[in-house]
C-alpha atoms as a PDB file:
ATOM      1  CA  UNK A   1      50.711  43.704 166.064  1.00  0.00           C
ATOM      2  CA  UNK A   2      49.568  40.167 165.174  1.00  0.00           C
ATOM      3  CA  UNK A   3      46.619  39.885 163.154  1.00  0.00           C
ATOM      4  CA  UNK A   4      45.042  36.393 161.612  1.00  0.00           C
ATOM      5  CA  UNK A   5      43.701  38.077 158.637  1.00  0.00           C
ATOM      6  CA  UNK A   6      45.468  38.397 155.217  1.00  0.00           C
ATOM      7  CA  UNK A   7      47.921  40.976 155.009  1.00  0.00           C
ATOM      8  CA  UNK A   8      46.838  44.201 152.887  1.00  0.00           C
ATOM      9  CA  UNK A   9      48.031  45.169 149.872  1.00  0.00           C
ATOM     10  CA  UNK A  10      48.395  48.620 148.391  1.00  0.00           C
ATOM     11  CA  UNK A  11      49.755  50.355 145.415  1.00  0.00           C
ATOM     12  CA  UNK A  12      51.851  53.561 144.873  1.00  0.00           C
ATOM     13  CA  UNK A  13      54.237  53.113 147.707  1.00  0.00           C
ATOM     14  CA  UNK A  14      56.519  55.681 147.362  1.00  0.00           C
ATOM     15  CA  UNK A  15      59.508  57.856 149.121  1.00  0.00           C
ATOM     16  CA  UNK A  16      62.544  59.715 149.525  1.00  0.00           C
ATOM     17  CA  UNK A  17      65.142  61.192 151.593  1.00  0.00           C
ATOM     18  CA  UNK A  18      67.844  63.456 151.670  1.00  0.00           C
ATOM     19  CA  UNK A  19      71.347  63.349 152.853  1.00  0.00           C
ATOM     20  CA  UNK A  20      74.258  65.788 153.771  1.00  0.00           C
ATOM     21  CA  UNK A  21      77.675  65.392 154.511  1.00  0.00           C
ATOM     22  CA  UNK A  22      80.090  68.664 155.238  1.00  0.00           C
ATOM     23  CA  UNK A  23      83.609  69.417 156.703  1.00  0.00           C
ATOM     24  CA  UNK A  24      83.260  72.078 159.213  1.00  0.00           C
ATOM     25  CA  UNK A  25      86.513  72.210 159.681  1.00  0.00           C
ATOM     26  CA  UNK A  26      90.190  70.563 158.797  1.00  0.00           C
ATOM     27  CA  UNK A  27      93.518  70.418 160.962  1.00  0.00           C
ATOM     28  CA  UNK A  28      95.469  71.488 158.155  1.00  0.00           C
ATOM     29  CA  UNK A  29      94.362  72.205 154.176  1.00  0.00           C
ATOM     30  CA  UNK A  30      95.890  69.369 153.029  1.00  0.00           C
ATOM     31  CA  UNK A  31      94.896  66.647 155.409  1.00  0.00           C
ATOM     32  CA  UNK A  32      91.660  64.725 156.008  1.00  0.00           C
ATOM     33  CA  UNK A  33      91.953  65.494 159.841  1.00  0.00           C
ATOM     34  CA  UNK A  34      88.832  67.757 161.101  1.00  0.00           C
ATOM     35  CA  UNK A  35      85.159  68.021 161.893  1.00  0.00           C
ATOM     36  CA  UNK A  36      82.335  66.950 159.862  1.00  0.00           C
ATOM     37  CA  UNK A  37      78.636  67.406 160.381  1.00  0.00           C
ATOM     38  CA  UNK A  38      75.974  65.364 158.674  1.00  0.00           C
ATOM     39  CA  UNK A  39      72.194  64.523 158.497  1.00  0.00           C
ATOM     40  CA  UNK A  40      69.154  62.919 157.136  1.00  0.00           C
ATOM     41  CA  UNK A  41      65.820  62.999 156.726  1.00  0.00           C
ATOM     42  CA  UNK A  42      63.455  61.228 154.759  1.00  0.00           C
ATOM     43  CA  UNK A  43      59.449  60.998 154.352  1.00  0.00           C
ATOM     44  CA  UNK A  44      57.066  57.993 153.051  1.00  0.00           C
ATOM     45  CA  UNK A  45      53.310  58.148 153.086  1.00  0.00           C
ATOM     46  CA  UNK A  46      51.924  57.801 156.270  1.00  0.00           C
ATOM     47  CA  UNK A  47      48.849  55.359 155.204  1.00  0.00           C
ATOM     48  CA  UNK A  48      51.213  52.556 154.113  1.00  0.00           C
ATOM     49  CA  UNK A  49      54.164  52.907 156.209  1.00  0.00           C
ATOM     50  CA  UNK A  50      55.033  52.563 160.009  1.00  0.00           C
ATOM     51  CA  UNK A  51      57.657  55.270 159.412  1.00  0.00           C
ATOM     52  CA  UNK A  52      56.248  58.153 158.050  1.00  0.00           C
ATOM     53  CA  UNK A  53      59.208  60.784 158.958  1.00  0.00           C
ATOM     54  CA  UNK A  54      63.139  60.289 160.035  1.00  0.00           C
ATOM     55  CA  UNK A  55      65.570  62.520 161.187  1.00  0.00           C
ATOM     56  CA  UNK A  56      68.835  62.674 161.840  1.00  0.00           C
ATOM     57  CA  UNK A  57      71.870  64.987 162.355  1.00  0.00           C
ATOM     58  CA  UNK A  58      75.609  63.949 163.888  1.00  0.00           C
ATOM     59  CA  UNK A  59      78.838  65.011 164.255  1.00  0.00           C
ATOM     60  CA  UNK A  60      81.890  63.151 163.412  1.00  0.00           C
ATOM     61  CA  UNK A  61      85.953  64.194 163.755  1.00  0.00           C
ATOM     62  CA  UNK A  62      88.494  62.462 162.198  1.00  0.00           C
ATOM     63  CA  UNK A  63      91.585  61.963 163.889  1.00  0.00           C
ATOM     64  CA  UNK A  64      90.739  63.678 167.069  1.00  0.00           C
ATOM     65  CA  UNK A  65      93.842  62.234 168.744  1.00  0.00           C
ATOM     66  CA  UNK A  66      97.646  63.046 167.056  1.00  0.00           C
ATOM     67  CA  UNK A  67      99.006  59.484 167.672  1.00  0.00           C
ATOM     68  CA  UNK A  68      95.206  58.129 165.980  1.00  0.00           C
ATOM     69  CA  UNK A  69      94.805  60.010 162.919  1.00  0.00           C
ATOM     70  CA  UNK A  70      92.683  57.438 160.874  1.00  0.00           C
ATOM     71  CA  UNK A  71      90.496  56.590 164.231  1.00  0.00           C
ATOM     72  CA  UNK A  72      87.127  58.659 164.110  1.00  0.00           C
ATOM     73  CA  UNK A  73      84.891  59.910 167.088  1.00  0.00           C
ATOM     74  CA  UNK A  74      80.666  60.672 166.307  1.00  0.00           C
ATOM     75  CA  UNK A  75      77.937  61.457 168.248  1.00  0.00           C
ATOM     76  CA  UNK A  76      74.293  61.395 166.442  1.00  0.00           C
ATOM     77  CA  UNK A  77      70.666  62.148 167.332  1.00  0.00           C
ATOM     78  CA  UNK A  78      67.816  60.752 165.287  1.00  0.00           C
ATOM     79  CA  UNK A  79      64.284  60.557 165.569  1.00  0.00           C
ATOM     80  CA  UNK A  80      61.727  58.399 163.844  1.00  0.00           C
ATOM     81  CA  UNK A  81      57.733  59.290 163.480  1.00  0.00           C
ATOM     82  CA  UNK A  82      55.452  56.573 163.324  1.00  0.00           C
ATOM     83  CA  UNK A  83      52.545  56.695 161.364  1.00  0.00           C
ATOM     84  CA  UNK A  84      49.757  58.871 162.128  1.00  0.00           C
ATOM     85  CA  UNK A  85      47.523  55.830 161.540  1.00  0.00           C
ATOM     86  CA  UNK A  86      48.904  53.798 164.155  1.00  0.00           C
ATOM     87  CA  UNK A  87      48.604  56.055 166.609  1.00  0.00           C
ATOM     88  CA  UNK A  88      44.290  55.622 167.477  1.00  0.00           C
ATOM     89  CA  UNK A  89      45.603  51.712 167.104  1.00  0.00           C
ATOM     90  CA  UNK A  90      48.427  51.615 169.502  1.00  0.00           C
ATOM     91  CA  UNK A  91      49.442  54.927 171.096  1.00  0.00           C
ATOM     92  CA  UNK A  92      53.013  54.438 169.246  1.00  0.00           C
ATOM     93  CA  UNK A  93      54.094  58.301 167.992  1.00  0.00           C
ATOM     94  CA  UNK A  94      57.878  58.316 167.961  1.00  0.00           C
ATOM     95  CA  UNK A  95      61.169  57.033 168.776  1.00  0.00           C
ATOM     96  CA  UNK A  96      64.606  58.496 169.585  1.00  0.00           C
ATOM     97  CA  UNK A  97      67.986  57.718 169.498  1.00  0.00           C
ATOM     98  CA  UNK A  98      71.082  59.261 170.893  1.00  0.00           C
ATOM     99  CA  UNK A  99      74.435  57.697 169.933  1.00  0.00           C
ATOM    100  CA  UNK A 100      78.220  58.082 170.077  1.00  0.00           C
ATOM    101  CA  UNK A 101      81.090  55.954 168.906  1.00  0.00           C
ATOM    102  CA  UNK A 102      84.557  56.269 168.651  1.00  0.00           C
ATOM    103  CA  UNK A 103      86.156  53.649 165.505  1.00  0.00           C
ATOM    104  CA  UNK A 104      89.365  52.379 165.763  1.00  0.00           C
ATOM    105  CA  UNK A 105      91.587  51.418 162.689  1.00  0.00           C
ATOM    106  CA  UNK A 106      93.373  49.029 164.383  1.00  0.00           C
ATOM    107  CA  UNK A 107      95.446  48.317 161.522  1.00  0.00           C
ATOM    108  CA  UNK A 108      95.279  48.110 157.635  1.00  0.00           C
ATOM    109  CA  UNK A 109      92.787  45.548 157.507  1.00  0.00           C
ATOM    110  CA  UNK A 110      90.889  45.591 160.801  1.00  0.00           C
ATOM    111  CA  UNK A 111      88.491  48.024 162.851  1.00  0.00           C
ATOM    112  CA  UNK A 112      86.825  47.973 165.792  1.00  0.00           C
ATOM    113  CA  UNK A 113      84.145  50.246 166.950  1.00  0.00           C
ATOM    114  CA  UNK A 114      82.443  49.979 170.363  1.00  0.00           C
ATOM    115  CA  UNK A 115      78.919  51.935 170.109  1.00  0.00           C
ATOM    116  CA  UNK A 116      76.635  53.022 173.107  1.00  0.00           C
ATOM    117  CA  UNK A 117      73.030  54.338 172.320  1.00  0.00           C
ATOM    118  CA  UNK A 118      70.289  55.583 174.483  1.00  0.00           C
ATOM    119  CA  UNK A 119      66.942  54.935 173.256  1.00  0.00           C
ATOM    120  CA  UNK A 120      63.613  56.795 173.910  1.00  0.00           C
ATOM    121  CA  UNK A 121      60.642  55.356 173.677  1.00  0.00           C
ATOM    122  CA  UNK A 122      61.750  52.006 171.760  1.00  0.00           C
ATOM    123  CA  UNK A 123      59.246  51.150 169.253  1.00  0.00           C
ATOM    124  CA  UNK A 124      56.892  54.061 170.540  1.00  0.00           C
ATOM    125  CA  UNK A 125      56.484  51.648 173.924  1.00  0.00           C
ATOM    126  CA  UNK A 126      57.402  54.542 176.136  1.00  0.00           C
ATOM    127  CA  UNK A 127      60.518  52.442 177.569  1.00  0.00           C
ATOM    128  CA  UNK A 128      63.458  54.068 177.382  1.00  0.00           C
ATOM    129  CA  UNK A 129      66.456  51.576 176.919  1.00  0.00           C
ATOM    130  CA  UNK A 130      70.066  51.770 176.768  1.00  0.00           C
ATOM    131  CA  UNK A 131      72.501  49.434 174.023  1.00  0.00           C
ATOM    132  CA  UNK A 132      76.126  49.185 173.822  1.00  0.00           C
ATOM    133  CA  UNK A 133      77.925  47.360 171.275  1.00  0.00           C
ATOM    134  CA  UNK A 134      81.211  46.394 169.486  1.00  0.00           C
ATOM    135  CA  UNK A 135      81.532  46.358 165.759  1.00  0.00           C
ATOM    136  CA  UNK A 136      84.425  44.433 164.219  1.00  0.00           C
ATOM    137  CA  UNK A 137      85.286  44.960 160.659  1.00  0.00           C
ATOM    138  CA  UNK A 138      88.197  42.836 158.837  1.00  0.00           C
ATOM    139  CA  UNK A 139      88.764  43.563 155.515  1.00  0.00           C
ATOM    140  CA  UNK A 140      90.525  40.918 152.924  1.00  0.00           C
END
């Protein structure tokens, strides 16, 4: 939304969120091989944010594969609600986001992890969209 009037500005922003991380599940007792679930969610007034609500809950497994123990495989879903004010302005309500990735430690000091994630309703424009990507990750 363009606009060519000044922007607003409003005290008592506030927020917060919550986050959980948990082993389901491990290969063996002593090893950090297994299944982990996780999620998110955090709130911020609706009359002073675009985001008012976000989800989100994966899975991830560590060292899915024997001969790749320190490789990890994830699949998420989250969901972001826009601001009830926007939505008399713009129609915009919500947008979705279905991911999985698999990491690769490539070595000691280097990881690469290709990502693909479908998108629904991008920006609450009703298009759905689909993004793939590569992250590389070299550490000194």
């Amino acid at each position: 939304m363009i606009s060519a009037g000044a922007p607003a500005s409003r005290d008592g922003n506030h927020g917060w969120y919550v986050i959980f991380d948990q082993i389901l599940f491990r290969e063996s007792e002593d090893d950090q091989q297994g299944l982990g679930l996780f999620g998110q969610y955090g709130t911020a007034p609706a009359d002073r944010n675009e985001v008012s609500d976000y989800y989100g809950i994966g899975l991830v497994y560590k060292g899915l594969f024997n001969e790749r123990p320190d490789d990890y495989l994830g699949v998420a879903y989250n969901k972001a609600e826009f601001s009830s004010r926007l939505q008399p302005i713009d129609g915009r309500t919500h947008e979705e986001v279905i991911e999985m990735f698999y990491l690769i430690q490539w070595n000691r000091y280097a990881v690469i992890q290709p990502d693909i994630q479908f998108i629904g309703n991008p920006g609450g424009d009703g298009r759905d969209a689909l993004a793939a990507g590569i992250r590389c990750e070299i550490a000194l």
